[in-house]
C-alpha atoms as a PDB file:
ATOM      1  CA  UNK A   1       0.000   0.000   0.000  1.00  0.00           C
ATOM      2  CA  UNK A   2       1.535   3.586  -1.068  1.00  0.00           C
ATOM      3  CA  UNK A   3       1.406   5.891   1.708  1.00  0.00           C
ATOM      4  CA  UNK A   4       2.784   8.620  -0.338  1.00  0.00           C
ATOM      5  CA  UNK A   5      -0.638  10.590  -0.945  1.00  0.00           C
ATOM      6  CA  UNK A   6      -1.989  10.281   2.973  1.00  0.00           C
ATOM      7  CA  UNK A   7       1.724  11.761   3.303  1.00  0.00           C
ATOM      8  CA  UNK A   8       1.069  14.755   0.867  1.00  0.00           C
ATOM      9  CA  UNK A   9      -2.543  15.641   1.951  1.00  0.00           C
ATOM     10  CA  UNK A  10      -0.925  15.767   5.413  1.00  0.00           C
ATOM     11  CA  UNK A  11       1.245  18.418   4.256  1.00  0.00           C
ATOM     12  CA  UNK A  12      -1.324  20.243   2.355  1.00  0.00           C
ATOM     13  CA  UNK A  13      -3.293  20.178   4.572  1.00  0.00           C
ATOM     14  CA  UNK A  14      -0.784  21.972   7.569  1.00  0.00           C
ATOM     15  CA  UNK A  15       0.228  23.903   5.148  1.00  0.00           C
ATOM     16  CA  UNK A  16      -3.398  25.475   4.690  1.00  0.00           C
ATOM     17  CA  UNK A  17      -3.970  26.197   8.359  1.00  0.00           C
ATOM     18  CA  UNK A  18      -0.751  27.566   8.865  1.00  0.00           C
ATOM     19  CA  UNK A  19      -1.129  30.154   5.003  1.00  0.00           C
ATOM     20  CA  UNK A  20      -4.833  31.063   6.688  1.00  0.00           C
ATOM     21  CA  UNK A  21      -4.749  30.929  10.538  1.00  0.00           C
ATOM     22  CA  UNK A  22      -1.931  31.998  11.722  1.00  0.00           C
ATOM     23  CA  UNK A  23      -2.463  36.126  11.143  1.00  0.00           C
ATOM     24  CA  UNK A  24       0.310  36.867  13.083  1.00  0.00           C
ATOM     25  CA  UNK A  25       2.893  34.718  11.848  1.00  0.00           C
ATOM     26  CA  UNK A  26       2.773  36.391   8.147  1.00  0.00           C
ATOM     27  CA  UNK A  27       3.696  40.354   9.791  1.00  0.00           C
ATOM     28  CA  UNK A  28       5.780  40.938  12.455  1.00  0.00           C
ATOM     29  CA  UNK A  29       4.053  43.992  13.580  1.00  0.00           C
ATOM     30  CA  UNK A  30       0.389  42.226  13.374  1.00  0.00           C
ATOM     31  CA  UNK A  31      -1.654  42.899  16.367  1.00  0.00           C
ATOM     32  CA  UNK A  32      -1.623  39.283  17.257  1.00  0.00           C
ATOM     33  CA  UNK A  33       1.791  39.235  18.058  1.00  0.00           C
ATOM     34  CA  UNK A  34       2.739  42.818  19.965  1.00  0.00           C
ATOM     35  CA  UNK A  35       0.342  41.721  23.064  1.00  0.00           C
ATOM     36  CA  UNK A  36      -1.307  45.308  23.123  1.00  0.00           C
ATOM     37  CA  UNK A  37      -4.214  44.367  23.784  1.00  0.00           C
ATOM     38  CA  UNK A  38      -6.510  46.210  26.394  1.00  0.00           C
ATOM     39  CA  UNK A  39      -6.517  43.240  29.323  1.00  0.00           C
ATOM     40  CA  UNK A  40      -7.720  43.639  32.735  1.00  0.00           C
ATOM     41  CA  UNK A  41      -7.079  45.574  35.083  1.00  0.00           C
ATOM     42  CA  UNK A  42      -8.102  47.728  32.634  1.00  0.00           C
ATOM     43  CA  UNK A  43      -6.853  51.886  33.252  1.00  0.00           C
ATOM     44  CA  UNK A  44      -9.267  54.202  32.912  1.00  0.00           C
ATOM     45  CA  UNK A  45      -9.138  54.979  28.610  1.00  0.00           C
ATOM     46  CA  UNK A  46      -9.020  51.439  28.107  1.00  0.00           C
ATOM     47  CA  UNK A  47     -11.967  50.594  30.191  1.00  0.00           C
ATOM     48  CA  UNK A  48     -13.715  53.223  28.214  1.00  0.00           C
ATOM     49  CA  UNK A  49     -12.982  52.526  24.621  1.00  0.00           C
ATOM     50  CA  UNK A  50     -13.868  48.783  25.595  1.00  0.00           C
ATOM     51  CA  UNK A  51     -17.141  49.170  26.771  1.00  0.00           C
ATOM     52  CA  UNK A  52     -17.954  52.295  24.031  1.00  0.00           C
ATOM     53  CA  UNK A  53     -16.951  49.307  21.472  1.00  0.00           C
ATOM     54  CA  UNK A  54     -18.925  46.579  23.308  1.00  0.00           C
ATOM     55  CA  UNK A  55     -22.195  49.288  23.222  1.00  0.00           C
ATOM     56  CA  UNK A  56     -21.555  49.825  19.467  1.00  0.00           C
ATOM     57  CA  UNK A  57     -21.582  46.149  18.621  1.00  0.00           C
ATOM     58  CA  UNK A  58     -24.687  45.219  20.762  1.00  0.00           C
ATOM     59  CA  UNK A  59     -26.741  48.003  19.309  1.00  0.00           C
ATOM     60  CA  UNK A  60     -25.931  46.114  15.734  1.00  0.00           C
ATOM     61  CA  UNK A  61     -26.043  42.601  17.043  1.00  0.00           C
ATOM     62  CA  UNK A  62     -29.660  43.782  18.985  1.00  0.00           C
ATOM     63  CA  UNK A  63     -31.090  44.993  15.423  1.00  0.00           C
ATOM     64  CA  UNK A  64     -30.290  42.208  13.927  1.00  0.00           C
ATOM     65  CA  UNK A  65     -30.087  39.066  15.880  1.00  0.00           C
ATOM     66  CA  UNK A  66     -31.246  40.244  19.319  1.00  0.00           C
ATOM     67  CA  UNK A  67     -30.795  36.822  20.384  1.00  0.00           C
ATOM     68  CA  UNK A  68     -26.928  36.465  20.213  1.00  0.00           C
ATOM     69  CA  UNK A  69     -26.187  39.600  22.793  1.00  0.00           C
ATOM     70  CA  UNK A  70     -23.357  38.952  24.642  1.00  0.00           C
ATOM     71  CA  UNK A  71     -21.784  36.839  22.099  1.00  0.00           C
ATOM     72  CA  UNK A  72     -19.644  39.123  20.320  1.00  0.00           C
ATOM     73  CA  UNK A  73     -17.179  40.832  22.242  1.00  0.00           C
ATOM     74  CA  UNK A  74     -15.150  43.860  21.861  1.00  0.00           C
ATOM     75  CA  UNK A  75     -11.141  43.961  21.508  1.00  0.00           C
ATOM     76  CA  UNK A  76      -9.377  47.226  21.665  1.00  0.00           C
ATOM     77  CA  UNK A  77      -5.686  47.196  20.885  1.00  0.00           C
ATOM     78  CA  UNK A  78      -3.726  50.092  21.924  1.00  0.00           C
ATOM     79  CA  UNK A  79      -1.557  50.661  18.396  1.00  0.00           C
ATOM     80  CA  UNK A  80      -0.971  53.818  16.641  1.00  0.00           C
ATOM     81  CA  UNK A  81      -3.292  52.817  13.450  1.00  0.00           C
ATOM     82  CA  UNK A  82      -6.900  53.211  12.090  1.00  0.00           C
ATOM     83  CA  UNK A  83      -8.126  49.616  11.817  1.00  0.00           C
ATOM     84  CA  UNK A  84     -10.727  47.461  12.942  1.00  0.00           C
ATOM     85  CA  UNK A  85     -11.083  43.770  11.907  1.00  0.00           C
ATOM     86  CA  UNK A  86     -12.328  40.007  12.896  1.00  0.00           C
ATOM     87  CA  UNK A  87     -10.009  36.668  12.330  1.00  0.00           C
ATOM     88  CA  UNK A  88     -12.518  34.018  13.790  1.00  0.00           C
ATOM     89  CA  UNK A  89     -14.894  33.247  16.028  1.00  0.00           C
ATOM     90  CA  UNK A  90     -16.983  36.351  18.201  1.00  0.00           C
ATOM     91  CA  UNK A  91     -14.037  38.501  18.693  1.00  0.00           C
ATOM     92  CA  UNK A  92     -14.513  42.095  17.174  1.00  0.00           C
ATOM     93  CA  UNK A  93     -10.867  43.973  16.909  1.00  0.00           C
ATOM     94  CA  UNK A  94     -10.668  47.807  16.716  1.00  0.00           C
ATOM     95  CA  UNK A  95      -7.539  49.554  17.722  1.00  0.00           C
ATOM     96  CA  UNK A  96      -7.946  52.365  20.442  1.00  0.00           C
ATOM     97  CA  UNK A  97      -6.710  54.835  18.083  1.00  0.00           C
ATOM     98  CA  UNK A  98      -9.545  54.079  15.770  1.00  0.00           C
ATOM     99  CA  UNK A  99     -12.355  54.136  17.796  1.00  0.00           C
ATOM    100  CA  UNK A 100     -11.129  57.802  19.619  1.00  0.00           C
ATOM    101  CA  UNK A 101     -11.226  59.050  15.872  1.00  0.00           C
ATOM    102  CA  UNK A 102     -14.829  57.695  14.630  1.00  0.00           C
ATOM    103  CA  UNK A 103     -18.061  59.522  15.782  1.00  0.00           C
ATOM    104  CA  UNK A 104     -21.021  57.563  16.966  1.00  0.00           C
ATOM    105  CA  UNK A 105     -22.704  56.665  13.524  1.00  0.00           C
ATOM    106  CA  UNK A 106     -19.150  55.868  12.152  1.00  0.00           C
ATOM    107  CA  UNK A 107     -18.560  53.235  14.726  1.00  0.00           C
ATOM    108  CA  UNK A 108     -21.581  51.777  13.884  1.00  0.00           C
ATOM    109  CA  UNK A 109     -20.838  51.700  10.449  1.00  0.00           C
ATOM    110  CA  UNK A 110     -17.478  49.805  11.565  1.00  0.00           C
ATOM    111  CA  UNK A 111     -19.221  47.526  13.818  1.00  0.00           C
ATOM    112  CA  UNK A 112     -21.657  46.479  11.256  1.00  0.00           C
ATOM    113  CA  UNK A 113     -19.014  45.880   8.520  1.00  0.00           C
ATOM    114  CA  UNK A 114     -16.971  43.698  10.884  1.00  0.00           C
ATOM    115  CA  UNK A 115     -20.232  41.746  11.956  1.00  0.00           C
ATOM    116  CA  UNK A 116     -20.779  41.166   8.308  1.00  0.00           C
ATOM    117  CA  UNK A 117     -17.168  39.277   7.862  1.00  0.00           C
ATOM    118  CA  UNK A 118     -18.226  37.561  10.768  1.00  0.00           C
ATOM    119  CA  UNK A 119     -21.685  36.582   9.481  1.00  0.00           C
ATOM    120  CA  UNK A 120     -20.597  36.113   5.675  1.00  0.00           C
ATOM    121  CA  UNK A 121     -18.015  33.062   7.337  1.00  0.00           C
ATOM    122  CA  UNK A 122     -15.080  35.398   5.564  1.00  0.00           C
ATOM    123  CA  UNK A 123     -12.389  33.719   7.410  1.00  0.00           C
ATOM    124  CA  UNK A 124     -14.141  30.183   6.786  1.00  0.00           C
ATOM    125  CA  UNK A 125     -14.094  30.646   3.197  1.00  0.00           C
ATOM    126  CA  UNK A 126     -10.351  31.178   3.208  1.00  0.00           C
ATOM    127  CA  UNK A 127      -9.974  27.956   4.101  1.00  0.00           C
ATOM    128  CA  UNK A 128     -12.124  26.015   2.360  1.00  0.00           C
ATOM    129  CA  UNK A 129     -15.571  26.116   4.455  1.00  0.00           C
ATOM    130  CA  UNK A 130     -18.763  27.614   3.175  1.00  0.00           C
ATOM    131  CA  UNK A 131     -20.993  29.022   5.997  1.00  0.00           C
ATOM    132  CA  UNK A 132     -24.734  28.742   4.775  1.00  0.00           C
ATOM    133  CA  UNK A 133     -25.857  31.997   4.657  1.00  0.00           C
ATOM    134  CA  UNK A 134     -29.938  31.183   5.338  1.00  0.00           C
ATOM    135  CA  UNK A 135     -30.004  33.028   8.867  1.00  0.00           C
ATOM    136  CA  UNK A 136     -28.740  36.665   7.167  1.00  0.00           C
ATOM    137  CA  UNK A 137     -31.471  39.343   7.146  1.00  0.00           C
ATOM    138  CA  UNK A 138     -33.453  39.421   3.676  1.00  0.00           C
ATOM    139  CA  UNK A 139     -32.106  41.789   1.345  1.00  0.00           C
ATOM    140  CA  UNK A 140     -32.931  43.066  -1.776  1.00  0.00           C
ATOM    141  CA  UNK A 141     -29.079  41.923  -3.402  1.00  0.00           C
ATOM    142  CA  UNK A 142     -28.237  38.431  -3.274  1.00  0.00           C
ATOM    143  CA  UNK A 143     -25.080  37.729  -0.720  1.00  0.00           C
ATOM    144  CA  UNK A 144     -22.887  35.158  -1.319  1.00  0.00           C
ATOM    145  CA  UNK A 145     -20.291  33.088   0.179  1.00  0.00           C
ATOM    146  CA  UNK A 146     -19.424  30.907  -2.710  1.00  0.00           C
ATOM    147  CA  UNK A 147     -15.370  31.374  -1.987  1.00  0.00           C
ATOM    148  CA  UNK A 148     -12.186  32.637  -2.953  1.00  0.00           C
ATOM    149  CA  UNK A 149     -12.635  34.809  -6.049  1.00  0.00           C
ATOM    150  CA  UNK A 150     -15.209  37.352  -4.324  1.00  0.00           C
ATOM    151  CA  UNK A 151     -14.904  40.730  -3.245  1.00  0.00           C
ATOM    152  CA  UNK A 152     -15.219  40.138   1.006  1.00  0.00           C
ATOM    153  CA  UNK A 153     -14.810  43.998   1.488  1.00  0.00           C
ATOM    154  CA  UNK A 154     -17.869  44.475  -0.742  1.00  0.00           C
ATOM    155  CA  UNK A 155     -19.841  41.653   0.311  1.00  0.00           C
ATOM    156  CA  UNK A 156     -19.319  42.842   3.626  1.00  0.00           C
ATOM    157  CA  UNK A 157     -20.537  46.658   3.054  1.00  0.00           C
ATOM    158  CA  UNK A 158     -23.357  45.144   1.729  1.00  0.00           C
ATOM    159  CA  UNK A 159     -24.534  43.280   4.409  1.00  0.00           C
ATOM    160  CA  UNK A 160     -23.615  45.996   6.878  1.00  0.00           C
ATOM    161  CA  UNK A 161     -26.133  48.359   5.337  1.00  0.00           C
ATOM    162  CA  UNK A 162     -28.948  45.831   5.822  1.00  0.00           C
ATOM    163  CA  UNK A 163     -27.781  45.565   9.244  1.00  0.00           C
ATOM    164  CA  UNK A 164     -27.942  49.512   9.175  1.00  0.00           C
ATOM    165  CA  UNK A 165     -31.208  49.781   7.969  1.00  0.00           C
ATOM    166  CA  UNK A 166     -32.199  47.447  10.554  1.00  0.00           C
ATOM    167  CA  UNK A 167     -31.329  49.886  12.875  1.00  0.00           C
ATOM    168  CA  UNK A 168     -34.242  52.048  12.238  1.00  0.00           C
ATOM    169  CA  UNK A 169     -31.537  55.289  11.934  1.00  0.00           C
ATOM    170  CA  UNK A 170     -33.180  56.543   8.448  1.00  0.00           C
ATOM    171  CA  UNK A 171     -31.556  56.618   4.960  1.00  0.00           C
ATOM    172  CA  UNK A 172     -28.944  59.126   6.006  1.00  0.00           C
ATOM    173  CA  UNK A 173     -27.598  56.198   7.909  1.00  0.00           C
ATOM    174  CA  UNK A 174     -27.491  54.282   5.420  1.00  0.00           C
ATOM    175  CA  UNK A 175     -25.595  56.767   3.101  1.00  0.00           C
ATOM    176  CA  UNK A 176     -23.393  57.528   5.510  1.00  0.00           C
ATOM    177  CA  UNK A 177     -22.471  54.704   6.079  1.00  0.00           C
ATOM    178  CA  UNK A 178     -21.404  54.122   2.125  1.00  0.00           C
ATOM    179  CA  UNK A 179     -19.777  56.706   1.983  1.00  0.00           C
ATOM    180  CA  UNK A 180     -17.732  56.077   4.870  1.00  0.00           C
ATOM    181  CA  UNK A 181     -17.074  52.556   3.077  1.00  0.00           C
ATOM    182  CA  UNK A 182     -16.339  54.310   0.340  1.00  0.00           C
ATOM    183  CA  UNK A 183     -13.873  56.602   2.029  1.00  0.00           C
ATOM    184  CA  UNK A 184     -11.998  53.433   4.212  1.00  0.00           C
ATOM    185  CA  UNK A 185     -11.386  51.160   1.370  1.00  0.00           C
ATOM    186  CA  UNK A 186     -10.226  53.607  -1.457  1.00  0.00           C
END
């Protein structure tokens, strides 16, 4: 019996977690791997951006799947750059700088785009794994998670203005909110 091929898809198949789970092995710098992270005890800013972040995603997560509160928590990192971002799981990333600079309906918009990557199984479908998408809000455009080749930033921005609209905030919401998009990823 040839053991060569259990052998190779072995290999492929460490190879694949390692290329698409391990975030902090690919930059030096990545957040993963400075330990910046606001941790308890928590001083006084840090306590404060955490829960302002924590409010932000609840009031999205309520809207739209009032169900799942508490599930998604809030990381702040304390780095000197504008990002927020998931990786897996119910962990929603924004760095302290970041949130200080973005005005109520901005975070929102944030929190709603990263709850989309979440909800669109983004970081699944790097590796392989379609998440069925039958428990997303109805929307007018079709959302897909068929893989590799698609847009996630778009797919994402779309899903975040249902979950915007959902909100009840108006249409100036919602256009805020794409032009903000707009704005981020150009």
């Amino acid at each position: 019996m040839n053991k060569l091929p259990a052998a190779t898809n072995i290999i492929l198949l460490v190879t694949i977690l390692i290329q698409t789970s391990c975030v902090g092995f690919q930059k030096s710098n990545a957040p993963l791997n400075r330990h910046n992270k606001c941790q308890a005890p928590l001083s006084k800013e840090c306590f404060h951006v955490t829960d302002l972040w924590q409010n932000t995603i609840n009031s999205v997560v309520w809207a739209n799947y009032p169900s799942e509160i508490g599930y998604y928590q809030s990381v702040v990192w304390e780095d000197d750059f504008n990002n927020a971002w998931v990786i897996k799981g119910h962990e929603i990333n924004i760095t302290k700088q970041f949130i200080l600079k973005l005005d109520h309906s901005q975070r929102l918009c944030v929190a709603a785009h990263e709850l989309a990557h979440l909800k669109l199984g983004h970081y699944y479908s790097k590796i392989g794994l379609i998440i069925a998408t039958n428990s997303l809000p109805k929307s007018e455009k079709i959302i897909r998670t068929e893989g590799f080749a698609l847009n996630e930033q778009e797919e994402a921005n779309e899903l975040a203005l249902v979950f915007i609209n959902n909100l009840k905030s108006g249409n100036v919401m919602v256009e805020l909110c794409k032009n903000a998009f707009r704005k981020w990823q150009a």
